[in-house]
C-alpha atoms as a PDB file:
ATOM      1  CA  UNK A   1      47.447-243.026 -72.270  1.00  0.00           C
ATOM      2  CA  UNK A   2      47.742-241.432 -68.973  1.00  0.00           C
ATOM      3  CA  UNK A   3      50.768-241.587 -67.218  1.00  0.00           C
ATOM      4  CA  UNK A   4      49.995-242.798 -63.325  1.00  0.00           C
ATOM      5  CA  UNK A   5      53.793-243.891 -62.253  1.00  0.00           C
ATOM      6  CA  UNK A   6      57.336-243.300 -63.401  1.00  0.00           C
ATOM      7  CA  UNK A   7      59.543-245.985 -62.595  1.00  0.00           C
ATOM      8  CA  UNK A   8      63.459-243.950 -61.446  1.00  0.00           C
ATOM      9  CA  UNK A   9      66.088-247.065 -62.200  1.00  0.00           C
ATOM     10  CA  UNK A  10      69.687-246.093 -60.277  1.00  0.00           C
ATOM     11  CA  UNK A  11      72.286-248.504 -61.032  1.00  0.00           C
ATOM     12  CA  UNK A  12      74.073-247.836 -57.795  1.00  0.00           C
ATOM     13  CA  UNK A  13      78.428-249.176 -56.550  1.00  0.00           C
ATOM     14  CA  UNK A  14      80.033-248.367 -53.968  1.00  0.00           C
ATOM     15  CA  UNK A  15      77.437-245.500 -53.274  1.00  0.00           C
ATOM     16  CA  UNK A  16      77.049-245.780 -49.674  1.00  0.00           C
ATOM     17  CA  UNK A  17      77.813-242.968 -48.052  1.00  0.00           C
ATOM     18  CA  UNK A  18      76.275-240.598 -50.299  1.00  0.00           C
ATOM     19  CA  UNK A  19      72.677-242.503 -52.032  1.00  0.00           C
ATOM     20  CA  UNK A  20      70.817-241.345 -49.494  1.00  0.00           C
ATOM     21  CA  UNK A  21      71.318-238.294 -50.644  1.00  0.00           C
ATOM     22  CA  UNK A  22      69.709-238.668 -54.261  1.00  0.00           C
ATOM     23  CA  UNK A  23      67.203-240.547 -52.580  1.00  0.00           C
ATOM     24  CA  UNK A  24      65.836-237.458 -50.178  1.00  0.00           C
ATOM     25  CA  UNK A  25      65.808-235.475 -53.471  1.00  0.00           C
ATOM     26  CA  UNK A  26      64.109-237.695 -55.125  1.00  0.00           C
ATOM     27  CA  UNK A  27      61.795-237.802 -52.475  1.00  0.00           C
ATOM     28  CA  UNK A  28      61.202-234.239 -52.385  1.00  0.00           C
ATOM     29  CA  UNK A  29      60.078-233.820 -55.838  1.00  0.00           C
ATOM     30  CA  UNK A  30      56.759-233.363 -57.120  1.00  0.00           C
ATOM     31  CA  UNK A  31      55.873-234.919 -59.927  1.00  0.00           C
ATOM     32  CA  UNK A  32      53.260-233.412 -62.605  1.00  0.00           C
ATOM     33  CA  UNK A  33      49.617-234.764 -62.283  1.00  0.00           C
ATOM     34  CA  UNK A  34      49.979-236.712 -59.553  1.00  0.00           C
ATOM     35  CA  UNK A  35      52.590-239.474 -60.951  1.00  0.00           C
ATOM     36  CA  UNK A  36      53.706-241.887 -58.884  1.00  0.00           C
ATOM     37  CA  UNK A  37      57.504-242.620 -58.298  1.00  0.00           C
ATOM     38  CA  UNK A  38      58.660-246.093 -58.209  1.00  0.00           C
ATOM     39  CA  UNK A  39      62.700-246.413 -57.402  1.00  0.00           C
ATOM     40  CA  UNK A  40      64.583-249.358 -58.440  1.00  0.00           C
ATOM     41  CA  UNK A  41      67.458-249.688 -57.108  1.00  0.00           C
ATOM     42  CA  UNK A  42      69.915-251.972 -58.699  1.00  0.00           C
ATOM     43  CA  UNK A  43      73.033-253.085 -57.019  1.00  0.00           C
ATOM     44  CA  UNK A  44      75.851-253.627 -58.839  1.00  0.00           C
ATOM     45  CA  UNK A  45      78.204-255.659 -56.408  1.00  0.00           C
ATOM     46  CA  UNK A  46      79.261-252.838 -54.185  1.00  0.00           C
ATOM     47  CA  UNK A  47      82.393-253.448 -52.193  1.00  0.00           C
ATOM     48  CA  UNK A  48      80.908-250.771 -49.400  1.00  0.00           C
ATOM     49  CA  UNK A  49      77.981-250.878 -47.145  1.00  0.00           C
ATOM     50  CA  UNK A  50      75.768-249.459 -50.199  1.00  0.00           C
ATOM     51  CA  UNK A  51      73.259-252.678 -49.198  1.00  0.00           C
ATOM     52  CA  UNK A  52      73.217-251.706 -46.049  1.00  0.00           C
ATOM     53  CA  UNK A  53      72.606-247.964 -46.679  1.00  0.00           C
ATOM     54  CA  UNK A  54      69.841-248.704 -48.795  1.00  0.00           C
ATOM     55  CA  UNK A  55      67.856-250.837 -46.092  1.00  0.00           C
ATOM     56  CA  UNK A  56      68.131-248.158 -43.663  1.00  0.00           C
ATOM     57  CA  UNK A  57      66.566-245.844 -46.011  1.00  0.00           C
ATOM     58  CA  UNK A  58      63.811-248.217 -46.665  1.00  0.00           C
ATOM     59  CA  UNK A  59      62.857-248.444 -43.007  1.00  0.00           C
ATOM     60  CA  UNK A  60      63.095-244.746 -42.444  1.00  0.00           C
ATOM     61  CA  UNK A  61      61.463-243.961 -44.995  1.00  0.00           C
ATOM     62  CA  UNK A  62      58.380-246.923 -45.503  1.00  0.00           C
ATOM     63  CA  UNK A  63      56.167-244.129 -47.823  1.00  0.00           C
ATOM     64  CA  UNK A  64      58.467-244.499 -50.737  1.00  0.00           C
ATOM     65  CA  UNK A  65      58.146-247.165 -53.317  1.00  0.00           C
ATOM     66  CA  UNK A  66      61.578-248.470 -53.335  1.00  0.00           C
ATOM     67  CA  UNK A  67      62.461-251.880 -55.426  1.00  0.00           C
ATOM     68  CA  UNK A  68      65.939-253.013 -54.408  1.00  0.00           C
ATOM     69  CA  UNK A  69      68.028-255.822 -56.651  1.00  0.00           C
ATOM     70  CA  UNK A  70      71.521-257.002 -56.239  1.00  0.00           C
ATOM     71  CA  UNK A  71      74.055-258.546 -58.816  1.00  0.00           C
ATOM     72  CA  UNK A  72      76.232-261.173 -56.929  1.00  0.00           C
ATOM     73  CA  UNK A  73      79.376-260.367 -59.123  1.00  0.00           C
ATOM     74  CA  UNK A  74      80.545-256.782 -60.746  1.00  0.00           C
ATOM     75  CA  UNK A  75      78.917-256.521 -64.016  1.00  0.00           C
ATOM     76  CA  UNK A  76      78.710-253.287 -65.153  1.00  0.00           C
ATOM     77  CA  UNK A  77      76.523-249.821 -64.865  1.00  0.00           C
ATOM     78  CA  UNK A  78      74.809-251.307 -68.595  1.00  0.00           C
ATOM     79  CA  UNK A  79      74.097-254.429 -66.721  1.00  0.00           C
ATOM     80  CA  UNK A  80      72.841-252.763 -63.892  1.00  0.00           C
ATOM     81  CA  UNK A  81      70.506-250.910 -66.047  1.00  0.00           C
ATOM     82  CA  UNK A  82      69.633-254.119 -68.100  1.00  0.00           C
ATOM     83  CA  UNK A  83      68.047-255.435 -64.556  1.00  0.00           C
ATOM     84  CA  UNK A  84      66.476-252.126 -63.879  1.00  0.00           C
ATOM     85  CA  UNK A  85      64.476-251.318 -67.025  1.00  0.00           C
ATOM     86  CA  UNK A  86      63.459-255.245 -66.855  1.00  0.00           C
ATOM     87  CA  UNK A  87      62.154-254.905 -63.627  1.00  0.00           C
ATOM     88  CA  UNK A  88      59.999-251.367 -64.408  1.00  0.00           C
ATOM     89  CA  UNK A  89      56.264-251.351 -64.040  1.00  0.00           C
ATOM     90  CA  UNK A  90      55.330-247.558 -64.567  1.00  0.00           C
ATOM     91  CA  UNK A  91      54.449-246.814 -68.197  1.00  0.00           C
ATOM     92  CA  UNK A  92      57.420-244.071 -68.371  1.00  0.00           C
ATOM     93  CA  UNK A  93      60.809-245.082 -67.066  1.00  0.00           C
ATOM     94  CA  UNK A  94      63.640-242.557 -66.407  1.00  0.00           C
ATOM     95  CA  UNK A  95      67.714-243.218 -65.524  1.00  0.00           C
ATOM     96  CA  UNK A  96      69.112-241.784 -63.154  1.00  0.00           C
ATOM     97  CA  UNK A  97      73.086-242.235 -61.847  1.00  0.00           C
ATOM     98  CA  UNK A  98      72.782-242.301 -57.716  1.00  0.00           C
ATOM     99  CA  UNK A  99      75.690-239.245 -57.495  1.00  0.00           C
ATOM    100  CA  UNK A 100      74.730-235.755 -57.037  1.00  0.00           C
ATOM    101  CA  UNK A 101      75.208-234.748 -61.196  1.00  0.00           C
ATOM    102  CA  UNK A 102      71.775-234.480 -62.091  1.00  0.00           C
ATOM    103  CA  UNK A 103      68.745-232.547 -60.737  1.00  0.00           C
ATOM    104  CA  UNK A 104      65.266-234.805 -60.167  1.00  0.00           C
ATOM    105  CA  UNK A 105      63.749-231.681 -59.602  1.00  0.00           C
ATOM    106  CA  UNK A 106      63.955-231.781 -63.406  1.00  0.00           C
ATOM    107  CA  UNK A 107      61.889-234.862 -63.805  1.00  0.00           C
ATOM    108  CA  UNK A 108      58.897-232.652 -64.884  1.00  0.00           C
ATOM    109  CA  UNK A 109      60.595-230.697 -67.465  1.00  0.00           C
ATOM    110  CA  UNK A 110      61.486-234.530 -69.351  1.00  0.00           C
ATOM    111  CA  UNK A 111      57.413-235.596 -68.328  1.00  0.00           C
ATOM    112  CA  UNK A 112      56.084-232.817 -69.861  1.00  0.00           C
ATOM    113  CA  UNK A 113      56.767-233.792 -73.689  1.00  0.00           C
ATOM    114  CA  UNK A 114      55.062-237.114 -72.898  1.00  0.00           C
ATOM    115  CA  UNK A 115      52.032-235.732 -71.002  1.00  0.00           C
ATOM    116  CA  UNK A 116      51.223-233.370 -73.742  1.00  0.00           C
ATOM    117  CA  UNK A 117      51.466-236.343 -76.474  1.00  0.00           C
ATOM    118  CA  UNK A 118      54.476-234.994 -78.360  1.00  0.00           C
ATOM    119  CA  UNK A 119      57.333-237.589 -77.515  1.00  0.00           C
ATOM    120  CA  UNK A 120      57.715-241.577 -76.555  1.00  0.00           C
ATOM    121  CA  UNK A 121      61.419-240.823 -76.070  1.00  0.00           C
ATOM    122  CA  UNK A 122      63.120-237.663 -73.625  1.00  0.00           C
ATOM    123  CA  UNK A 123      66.805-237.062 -73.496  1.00  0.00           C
ATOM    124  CA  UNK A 124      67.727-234.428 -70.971  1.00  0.00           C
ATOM    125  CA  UNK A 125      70.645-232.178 -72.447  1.00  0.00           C
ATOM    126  CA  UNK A 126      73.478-230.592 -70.857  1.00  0.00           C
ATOM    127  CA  UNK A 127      73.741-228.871 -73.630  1.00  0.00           C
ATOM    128  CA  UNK A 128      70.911-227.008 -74.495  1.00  0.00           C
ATOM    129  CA  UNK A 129      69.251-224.425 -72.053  1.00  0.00           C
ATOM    130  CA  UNK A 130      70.127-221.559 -69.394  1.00  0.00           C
ATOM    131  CA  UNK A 131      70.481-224.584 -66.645  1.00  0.00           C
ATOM    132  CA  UNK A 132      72.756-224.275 -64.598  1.00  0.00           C
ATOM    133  CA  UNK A 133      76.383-225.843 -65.282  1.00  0.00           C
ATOM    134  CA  UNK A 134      79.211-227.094 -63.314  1.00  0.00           C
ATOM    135  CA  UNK A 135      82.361-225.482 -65.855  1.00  0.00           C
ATOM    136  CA  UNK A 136      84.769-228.265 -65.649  1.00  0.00           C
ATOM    137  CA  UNK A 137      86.723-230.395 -68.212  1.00  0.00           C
ATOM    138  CA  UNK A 138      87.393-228.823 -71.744  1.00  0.00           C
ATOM    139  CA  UNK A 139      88.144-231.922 -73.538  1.00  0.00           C
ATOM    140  CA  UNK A 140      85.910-234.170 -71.845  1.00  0.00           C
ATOM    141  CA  UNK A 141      83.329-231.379 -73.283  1.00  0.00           C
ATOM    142  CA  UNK A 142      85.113-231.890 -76.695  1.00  0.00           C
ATOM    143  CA  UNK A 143      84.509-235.505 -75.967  1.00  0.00           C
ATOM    144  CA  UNK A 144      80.771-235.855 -76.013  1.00  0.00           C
ATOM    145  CA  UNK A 145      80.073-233.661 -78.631  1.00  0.00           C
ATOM    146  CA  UNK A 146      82.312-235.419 -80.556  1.00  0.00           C
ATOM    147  CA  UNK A 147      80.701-238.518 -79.757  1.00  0.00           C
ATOM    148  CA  UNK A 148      77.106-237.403 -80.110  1.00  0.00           C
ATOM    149  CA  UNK A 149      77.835-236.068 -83.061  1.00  0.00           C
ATOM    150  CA  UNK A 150      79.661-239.506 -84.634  1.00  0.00           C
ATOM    151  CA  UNK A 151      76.707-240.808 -83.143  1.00  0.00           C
ATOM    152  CA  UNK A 152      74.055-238.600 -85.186  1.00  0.00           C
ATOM    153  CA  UNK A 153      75.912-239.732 -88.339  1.00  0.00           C
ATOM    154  CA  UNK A 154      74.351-243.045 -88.195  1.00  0.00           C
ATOM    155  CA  UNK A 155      71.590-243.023 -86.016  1.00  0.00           C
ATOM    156  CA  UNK A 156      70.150-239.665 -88.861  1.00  0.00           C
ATOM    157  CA  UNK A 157      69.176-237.711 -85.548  1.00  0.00           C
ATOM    158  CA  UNK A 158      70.372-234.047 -84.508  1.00  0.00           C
ATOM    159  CA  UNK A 159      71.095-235.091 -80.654  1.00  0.00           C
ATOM    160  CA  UNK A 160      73.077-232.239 -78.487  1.00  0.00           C
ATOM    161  CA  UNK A 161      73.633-234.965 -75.894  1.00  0.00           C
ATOM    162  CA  UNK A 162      74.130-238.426 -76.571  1.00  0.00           C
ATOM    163  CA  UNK A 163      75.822-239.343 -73.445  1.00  0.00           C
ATOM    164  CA  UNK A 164      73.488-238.067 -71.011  1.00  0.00           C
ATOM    165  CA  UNK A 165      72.346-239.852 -67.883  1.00  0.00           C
ATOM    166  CA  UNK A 166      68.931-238.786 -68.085  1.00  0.00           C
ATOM    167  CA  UNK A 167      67.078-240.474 -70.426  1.00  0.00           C
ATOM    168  CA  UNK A 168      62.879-240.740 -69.918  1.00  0.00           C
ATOM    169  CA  UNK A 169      61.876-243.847 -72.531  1.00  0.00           C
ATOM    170  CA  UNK A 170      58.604-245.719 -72.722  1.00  0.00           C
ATOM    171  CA  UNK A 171      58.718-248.362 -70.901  1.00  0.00           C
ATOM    172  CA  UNK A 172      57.407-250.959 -73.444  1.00  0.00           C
ATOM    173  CA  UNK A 173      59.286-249.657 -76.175  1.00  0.00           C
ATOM    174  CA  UNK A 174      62.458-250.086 -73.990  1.00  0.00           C
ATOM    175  CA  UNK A 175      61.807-253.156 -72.477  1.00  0.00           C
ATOM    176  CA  UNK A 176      61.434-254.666 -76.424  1.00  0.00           C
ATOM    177  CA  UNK A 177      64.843-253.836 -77.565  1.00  0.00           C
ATOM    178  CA  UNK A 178      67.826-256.269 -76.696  1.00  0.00           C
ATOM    179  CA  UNK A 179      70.402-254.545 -74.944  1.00  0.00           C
ATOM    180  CA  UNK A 180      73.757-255.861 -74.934  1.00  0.00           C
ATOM    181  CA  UNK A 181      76.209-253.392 -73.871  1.00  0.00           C
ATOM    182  CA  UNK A 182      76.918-254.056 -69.943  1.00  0.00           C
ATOM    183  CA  UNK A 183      79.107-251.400 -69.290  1.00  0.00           C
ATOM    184  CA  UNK A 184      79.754-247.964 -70.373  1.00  0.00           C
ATOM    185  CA  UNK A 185      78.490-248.652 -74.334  1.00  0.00           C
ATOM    186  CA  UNK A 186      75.105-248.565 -72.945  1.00  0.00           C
ATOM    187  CA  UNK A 187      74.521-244.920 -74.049  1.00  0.00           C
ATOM    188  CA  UNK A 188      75.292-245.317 -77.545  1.00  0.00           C
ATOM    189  CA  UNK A 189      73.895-249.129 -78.130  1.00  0.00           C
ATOM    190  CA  UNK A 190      70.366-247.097 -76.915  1.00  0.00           C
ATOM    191  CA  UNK A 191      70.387-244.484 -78.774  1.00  0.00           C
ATOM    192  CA  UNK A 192      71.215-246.358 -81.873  1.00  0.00           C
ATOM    193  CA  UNK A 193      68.672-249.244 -81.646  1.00  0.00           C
ATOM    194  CA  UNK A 194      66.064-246.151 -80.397  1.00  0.00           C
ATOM    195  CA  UNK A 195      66.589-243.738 -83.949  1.00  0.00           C
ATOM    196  CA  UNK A 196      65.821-247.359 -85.927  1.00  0.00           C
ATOM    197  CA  UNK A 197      61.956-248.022 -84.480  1.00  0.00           C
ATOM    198  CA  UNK A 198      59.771-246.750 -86.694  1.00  0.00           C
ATOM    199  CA  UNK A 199      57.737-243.237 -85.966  1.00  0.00           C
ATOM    200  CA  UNK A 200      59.244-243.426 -82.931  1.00  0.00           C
ATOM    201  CA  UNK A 201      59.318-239.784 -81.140  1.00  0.00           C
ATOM    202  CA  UNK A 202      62.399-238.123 -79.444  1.00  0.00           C
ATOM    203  CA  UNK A 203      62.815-235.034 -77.965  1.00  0.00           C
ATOM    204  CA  UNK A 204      65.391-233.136 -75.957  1.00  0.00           C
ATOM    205  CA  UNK A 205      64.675-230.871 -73.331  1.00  0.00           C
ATOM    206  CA  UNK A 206      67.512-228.784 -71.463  1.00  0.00           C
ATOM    207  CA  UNK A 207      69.251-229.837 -68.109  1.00  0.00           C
ATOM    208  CA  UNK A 208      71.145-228.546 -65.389  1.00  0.00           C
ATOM    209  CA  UNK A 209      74.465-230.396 -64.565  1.00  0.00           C
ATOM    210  CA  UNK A 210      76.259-230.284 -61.438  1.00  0.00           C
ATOM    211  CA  UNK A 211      79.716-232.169 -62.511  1.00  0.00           C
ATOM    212  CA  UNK A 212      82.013-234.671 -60.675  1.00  0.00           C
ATOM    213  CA  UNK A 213      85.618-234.285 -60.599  1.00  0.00           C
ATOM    214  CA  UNK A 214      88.079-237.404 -60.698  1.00  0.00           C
ATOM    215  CA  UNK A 215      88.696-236.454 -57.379  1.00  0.00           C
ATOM    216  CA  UNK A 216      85.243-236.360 -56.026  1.00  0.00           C
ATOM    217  CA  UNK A 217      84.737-239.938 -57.891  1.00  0.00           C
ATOM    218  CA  UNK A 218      83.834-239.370 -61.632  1.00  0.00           C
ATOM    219  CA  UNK A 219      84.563-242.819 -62.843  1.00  0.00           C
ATOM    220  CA  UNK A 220      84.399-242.467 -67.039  1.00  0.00           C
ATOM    221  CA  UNK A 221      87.632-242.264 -68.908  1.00  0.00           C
ATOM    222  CA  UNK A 222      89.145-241.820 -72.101  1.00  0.00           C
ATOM    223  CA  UNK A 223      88.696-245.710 -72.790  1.00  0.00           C
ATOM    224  CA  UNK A 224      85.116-245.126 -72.060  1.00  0.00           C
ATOM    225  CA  UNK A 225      85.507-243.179 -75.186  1.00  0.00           C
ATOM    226  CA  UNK A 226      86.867-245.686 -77.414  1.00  0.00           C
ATOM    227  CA  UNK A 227      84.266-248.106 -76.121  1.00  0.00           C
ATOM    228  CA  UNK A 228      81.327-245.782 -77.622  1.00  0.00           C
ATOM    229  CA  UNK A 229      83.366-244.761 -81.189  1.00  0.00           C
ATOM    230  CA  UNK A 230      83.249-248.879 -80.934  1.00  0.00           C
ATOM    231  CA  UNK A 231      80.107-249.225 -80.087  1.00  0.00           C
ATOM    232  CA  UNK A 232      78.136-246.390 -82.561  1.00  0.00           C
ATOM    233  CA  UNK A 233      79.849-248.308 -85.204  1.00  0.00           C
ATOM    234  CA  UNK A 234      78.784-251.856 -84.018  1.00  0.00           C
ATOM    235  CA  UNK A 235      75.001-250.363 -83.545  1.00  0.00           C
ATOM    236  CA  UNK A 236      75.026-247.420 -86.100  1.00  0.00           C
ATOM    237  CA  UNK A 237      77.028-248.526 -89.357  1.00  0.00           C
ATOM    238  CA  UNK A 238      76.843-252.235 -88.687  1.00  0.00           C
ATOM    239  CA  UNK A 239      73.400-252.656 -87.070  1.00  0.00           C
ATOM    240  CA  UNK A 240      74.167-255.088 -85.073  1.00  0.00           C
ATOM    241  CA  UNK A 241      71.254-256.171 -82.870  1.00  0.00           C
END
């Protein structure tokens, strides 16, 4: 199957002085064999003038495919990405978190697993690589390759980086599953339900990773944490669907 357009699904809050900042990179990247971008933008409630922000991109900027939802009430970046992925219409569908941490200049390093026939499934790894990366938190390091590796005890996969933003998945194959998970257990519910589909085909490719501080506006925390041990055993061990 070619691949003709990449849908881009940014679950976006209180975002509004800085989205159109991912957006203009976004913008300015190329991708491989002439793929077309389609952003969907999905609201999550904002408090700020993220709406706003958003239309005034759109009219600057009239050349770029640019699908904007909104959730009336706070539900959650999983729930935001719930409306995103159902709203996709390129084949290939990629997530991406509307701060400054990841590169889309590195779209074409996920795209290239899929447009060589290798992969159905990308995860871009922080871990992996000579990217460049922001040195920040120790444990918070300690953290996700805890998790991923918890994570890799169930799901039978040798992940570096379950708790990545960027994540390139087949858009029919993700649009089948039932996600629940509406906020922060989105990452492991995925990758769980993902390892069970038969022959399906993952790979990881390496990432840069430009880092948020608590005082620049990270928002994940240690109960974050003890949502995903939660939810790898709800998805993993249990199987919950």
């Amino acid at each position: 199957m070619k691949l003709k357009k990449l849908s881009i699904i940014i679950p976006a809050y209180n975002e509004g002085d800085t989205i159109h900042l991912i957006l203009n990179k976004i913008k300015a990247t190329e991708l491989i064999h002439g793929i077309q971008k389609e952003i969907i933008i999905v609201n999550d409630s904002s408090k700020d003038h993220t709406e706003q922000a958003i239309a005034d991109y759109k009219v600057v900027n009239p050349d770029l495919d640019i699908q904007y939802f909104k959730h009336e009430v706070n539900k959650g970046k999983g729930a935001a990405l719930h409306t995103g992925i159902s709203k996709a219409t390129g084949e290939y569908l990629i997530i991406q978190d509307a701060d400054l941490e990841y590169d889309p200049a590195e779209y074409n390093d996920l795209l290239k697993p899929i447009c060589n026939g290798f992969a159905d499934v990308v995860y871009g790894s922080r871990f992996m690589g000579n990217n460049p990366h922001r040195i920040l938190f120790f444990w918070h390091t300690i953290g996700n390759r805890w998790l991923t590796f918890f994570s890799n005890m169930f799901s039978n996969m040798n992940l570096t980086d379950m708790e990545t933003c960027y994540k390139l998945f087949d858009t029919s194959i993700i649009q089948s599953i039932q996600l629940k998970e509406q906020r922060f257990g989105f990452e492991p519910e995925v990758t769980q339900k993902i390892a069970r589909i038969p022959r399906i085909r993952i790979y990881e490719v390496g990432i840069s990773y430009y880092g948020r501080t608590y005082e620049d506006g990270k928002k994940i925390g240690w109960k974050d944490g003890f949502r995903a041990i939660y939810c790898i055993l709800k998805y993993g061990l249990f199987r919950a669907e």
